[in-house]
Protein backbone atom coordinates (compact mmCIF):
# COMPACT_ATOMS: atom_id res chain seq x y z
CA UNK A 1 -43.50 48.79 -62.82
CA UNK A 2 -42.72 51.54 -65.30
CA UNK A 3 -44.73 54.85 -66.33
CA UNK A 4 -42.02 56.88 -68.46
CA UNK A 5 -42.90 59.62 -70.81
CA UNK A 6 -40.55 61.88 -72.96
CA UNK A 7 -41.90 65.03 -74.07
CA UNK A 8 -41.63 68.14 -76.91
CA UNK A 9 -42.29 71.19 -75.73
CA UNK A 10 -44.03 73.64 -77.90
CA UNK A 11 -42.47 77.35 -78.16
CA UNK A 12 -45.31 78.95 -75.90
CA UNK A 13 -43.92 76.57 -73.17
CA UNK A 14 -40.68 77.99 -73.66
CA UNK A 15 -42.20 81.49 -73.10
CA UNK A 16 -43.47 80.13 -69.89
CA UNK A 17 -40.37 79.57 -68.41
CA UNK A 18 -39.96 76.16 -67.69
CA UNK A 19 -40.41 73.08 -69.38
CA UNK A 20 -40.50 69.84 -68.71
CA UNK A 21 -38.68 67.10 -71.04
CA UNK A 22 -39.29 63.94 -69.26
CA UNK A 23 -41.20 62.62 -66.04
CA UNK A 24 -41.16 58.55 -65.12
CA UNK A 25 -41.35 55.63 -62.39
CA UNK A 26 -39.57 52.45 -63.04
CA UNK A 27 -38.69 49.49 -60.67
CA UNK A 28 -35.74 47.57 -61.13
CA UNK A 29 -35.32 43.99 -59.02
CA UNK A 30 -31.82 42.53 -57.70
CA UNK A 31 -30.43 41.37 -60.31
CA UNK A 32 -31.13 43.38 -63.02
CA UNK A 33 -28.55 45.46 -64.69
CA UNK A 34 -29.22 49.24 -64.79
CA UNK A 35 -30.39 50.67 -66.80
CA UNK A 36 -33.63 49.37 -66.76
CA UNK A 37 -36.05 49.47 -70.07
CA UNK A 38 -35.43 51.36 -73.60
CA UNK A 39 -34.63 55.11 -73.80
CA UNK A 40 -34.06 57.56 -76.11
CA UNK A 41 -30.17 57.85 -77.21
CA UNK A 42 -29.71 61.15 -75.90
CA UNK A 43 -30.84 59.73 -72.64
CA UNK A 44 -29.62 56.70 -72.42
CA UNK A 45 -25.75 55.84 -70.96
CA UNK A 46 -23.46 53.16 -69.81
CA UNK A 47 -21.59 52.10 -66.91
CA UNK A 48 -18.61 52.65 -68.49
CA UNK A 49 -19.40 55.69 -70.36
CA UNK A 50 -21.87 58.35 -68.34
CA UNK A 51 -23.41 60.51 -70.35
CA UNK A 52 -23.74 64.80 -70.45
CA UNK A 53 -27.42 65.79 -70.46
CA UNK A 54 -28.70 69.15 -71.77
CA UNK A 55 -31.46 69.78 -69.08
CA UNK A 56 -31.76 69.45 -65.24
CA UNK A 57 -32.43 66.03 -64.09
CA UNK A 58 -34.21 64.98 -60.30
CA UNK A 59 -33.80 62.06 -59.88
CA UNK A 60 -35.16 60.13 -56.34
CA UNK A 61 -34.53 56.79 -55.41
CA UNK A 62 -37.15 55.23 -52.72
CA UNK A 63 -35.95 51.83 -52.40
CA UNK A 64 -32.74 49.90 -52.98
CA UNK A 65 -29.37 51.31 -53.21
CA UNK A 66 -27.01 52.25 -56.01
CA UNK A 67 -23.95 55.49 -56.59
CA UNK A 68 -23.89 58.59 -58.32
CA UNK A 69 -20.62 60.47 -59.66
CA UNK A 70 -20.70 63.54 -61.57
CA UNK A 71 -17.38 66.13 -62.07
CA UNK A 72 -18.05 67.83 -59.68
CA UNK A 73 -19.12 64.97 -56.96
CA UNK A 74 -16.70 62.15 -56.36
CA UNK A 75 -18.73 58.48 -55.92
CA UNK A 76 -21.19 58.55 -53.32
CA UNK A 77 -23.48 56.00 -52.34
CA UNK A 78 -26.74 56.25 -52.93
CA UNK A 79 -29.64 54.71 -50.79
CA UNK A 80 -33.36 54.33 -50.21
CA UNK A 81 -34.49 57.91 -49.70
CA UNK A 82 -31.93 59.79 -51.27
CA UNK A 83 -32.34 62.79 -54.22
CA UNK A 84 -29.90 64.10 -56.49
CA UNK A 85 -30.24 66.81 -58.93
CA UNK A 86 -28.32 66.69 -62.67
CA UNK A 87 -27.24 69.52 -64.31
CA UNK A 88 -27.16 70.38 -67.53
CA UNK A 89 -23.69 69.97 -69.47
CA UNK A 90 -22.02 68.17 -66.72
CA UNK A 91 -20.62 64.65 -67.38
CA UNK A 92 -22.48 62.29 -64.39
CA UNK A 93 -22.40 58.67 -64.24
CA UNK A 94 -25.07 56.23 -61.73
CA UNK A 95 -26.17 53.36 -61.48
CA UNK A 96 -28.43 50.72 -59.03
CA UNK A 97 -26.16 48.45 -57.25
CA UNK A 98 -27.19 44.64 -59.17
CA UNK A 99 -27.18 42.92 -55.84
CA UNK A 100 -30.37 45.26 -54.27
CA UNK A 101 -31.49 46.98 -57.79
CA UNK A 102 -33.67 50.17 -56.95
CA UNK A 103 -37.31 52.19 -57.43
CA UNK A 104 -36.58 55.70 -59.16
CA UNK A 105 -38.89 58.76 -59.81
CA UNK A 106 -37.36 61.78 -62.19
CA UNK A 107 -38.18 64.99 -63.97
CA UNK A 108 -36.03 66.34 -66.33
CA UNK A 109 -36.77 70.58 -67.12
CA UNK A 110 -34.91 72.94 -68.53
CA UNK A 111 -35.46 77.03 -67.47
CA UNK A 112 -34.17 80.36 -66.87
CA UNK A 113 -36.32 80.15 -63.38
CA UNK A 114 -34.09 76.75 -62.81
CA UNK A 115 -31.07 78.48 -64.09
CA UNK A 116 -31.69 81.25 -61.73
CA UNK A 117 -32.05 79.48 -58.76
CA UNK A 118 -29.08 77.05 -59.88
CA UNK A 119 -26.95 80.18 -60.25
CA UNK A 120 -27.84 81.33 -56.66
CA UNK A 121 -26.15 78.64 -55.16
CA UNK A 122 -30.04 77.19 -53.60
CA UNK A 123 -28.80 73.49 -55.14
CA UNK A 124 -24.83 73.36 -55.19
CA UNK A 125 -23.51 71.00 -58.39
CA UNK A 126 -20.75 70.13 -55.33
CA UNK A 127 -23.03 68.58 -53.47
CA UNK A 128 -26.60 67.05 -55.19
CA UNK A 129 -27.41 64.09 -53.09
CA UNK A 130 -29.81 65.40 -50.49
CA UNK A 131 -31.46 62.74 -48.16
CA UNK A 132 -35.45 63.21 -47.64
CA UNK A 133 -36.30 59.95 -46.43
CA UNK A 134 -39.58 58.13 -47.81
CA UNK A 135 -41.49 61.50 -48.25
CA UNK A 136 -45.14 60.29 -49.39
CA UNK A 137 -45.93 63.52 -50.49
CA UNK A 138 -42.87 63.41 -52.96
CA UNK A 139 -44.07 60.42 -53.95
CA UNK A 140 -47.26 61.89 -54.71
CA UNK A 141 -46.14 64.60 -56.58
CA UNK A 142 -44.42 61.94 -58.78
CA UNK A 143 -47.17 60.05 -59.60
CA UNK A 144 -49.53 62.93 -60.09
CA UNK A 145 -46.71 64.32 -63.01
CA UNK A 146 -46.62 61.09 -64.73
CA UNK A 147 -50.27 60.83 -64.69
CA UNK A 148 -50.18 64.57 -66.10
CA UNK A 149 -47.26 63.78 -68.82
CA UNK A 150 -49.20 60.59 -69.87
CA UNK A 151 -52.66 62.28 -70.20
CA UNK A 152 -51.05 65.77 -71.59
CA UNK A 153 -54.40 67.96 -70.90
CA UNK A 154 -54.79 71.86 -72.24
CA UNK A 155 -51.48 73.49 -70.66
CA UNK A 156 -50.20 70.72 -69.52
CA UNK A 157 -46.92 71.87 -69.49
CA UNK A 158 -47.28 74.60 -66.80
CA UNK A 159 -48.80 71.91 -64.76
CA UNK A 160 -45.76 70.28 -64.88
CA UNK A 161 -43.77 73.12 -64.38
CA UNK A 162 -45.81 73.29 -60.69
CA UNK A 163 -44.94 70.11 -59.67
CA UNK A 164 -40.94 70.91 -60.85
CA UNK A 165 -41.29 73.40 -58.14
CA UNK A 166 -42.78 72.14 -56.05
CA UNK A 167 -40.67 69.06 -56.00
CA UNK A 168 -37.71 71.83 -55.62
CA UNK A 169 -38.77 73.49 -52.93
CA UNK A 170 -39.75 70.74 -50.62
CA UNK A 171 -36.55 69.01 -51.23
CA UNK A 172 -34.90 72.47 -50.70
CA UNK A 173 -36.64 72.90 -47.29
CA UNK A 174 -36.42 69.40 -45.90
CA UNK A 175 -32.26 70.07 -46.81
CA UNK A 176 -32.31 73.19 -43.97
CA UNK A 177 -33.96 71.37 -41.38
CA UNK A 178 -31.76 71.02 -38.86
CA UNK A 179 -30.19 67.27 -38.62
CA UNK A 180 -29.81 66.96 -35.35
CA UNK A 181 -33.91 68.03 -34.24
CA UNK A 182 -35.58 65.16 -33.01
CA UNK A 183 -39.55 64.95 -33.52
CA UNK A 184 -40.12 65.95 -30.00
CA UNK A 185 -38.21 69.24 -30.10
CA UNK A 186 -39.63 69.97 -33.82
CA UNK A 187 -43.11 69.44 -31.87
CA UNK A 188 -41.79 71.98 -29.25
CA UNK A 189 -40.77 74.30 -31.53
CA UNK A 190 -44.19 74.10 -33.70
CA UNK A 191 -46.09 74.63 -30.30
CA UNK A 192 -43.94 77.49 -29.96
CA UNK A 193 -44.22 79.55 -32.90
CA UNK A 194 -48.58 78.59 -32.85
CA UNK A 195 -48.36 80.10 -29.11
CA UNK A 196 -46.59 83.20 -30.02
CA UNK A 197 -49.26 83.66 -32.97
CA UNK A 198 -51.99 83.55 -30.34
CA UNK A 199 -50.23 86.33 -28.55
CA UNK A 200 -48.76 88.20 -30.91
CA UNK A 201 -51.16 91.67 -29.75
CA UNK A 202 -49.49 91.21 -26.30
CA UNK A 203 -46.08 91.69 -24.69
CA UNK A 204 -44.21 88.32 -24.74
CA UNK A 205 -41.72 87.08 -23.13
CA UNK A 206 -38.80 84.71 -24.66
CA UNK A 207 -38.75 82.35 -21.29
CA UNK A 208 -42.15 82.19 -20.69
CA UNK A 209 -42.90 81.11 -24.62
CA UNK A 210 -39.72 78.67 -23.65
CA UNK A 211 -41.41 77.39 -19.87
CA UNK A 212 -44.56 76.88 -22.14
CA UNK A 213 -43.28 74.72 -24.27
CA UNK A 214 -41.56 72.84 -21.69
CA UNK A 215 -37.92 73.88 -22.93
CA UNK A 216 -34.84 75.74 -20.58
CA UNK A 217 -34.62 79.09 -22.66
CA UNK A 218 -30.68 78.53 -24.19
CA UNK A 219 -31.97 75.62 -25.26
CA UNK A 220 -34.76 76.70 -26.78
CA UNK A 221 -33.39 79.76 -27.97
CA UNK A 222 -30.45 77.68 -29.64
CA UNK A 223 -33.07 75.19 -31.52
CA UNK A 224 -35.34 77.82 -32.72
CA UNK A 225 -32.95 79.78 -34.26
CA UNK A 226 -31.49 76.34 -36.24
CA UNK A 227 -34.94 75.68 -36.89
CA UNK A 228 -36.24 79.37 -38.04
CA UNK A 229 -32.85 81.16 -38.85
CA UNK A 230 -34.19 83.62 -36.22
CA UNK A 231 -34.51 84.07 -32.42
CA UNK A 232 -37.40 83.51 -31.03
CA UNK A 233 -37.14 87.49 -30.08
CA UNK A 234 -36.92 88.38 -33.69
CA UNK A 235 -39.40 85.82 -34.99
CA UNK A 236 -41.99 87.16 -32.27
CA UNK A 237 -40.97 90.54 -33.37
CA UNK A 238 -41.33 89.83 -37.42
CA UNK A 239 -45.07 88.09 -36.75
CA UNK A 240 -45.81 91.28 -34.76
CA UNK A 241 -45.15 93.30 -37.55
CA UNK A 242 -46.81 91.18 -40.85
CA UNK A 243 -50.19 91.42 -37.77
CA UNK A 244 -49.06 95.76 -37.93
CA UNK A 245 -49.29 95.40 -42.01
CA UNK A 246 -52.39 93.88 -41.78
CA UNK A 247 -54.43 96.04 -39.63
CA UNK A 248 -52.82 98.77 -41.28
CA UNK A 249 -54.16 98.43 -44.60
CA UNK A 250 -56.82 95.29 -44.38
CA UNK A 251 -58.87 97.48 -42.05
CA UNK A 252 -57.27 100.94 -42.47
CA UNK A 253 -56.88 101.72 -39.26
CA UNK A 254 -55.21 104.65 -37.36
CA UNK A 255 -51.88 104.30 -36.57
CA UNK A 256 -52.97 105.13 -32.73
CA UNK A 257 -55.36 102.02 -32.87
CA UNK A 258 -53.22 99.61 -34.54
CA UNK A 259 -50.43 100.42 -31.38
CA UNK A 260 -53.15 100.38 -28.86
CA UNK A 261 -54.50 96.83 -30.55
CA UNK A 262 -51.27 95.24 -30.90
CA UNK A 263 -49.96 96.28 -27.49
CA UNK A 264 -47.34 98.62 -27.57
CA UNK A 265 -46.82 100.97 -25.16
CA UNK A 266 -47.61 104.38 -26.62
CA UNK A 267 -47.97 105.67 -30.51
CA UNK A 268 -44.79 107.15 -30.45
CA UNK A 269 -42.91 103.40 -29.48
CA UNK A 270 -44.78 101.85 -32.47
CA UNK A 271 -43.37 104.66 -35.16
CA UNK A 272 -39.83 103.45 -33.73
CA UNK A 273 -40.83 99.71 -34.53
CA UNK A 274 -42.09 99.97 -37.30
CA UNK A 275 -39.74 102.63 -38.63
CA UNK A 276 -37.14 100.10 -37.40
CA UNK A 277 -37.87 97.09 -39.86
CA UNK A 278 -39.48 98.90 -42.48
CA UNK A 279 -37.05 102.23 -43.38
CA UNK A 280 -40.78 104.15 -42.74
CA UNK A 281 -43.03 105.25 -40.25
CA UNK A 282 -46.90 103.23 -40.19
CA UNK A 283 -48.32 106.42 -41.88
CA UNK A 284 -46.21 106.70 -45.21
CA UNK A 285 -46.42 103.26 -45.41
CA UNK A 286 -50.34 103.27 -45.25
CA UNK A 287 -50.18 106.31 -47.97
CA UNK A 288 -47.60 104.06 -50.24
CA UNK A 289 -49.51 101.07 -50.34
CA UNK A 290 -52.87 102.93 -50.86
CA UNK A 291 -52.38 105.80 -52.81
């Protein structure tokens, strides 16, 4: 099995901000030295060599097993599951192991939005192996870009450039869930955050959301925070306010009626909590955003 494309972008791509350079599948059986099939030279490396690309490179492996090294990653095994992300300029070396060969997806893109998000530290070049299991919609998304390279419709380019992120910010968010959450505390946790949107207008408390759920409040305080990156307080606190936003400007109400809706306990406590988050009382936020 092998869909591979390599591509040319065109300067209006480049004005988009992204563009894509390559997308493929390929399946290599045990046995068969990597790399598998004919590339391009400036693509194409050794196992004695590596090579230095000049554009970002994710690459996902869904079955078999093999080992990455790059300068600033010492060897690390590589299995079933597993994504790394190239980077453009740095030496890198990988390679499927012969005795279990392996099944491997990639993009490669170049960007000042990948750049930017590079230079922010959201994918470190210390650490680019980042385990997401068999994800079928990573898989998907894949496919769908091959299909898409192959085909090349009007603007295909910025299609591809949705699937890039896409593909980035799944793999970003599966690497800050927590690894210890199991699927029936995720499940908690999910029930959780649905309950507190059904309640956001009323006056909540943190150990009843918790006895809801089913959870002793440390521990459920402790897992939704690793979950969320916020209390369960603060998270109740933040949805309260986006609901505030909302009434405030989708139906332009008074700030009087929004407190009185939402259920604080007088006008005068909702100016402090909304003041609070926002730098601004409900008012001369109403006048900023509707002038």
């Amino acid at each position: 099995m092998a869909n591979i494309k390599y591509l040319i972008p065109q300067e209006v791509d480049e004005r988009w901000g992204l563009v894509t350079t390559t997308v493929g599948m390929q399946e290599g059986e045990a046995g068969t030295p990597y790399p598998y099939g004919e590339h391009p030279q400036n693509y194409y490396f050794t196992y004695e060599h590596g090579r230095v690309l000049n554009e970002y490179m994710l690459v996902y492996i869904t079955k078999g097993s093999g080992w990455l090294e790059t300068r600033h990653c010492k060897r690390t095994e590589i299995h079933g599951g597993d994504v790394f992300l190239l980077f453009p300029g740095e030496w890198h070396n990988y390679s499927a192991n012969i005795e279990t060969g392996w099944t491997e997806a990639w993009m490669g893109f170049t960007g000042q939005l990948v750049d930017y998000l590079a230079g922010q530290q959201f994918f470190p070049r210390e650490s680019p192996v980042i385990h997401v299991g068999v994800n079928e919609q990573l898989m998907d998304a894949f496919d769908q870009a091959c299909k898409v390279a192959i085909s090349q419709p009007p603007a295909y380019q910025q299609q591809l450039s949705g699937y890039v992120f896409f593909l980035l910010s799944s793999i970003y968010s599966i690497s800050k869930q927590p690894s210890g959450l199991n699927d029936t505390t995720l499940c908690q946790i999910i029930q959780a955050k649905q309950f507190m949107n059904e309640h956001a207008s009323e006056v909540l408390r943190m150990e009843d959301v918790a006895a809801h759920v089913g959870m002793g409040y440390s521990k459920f305080r402790k897992e939704f925070k690793d979950y969320t990156g916020f209390t369960p307080g603060d998270y109740f606190l933040r949805l309260k306010l986006a609901l505030c936003k909302e009434l405030l400007l989708g139906q332009k109400l008074s700030c009087k009626e929004v407190a009185f809706r939402m259920g604080f306990d007088s006008v005068t406590y909702f100016h402090q909590f909304f003041r609070r988050f926002c730098g601004i009382t409900p008012r001369q936020f109403q006048q900023q955003m509707n002038p």
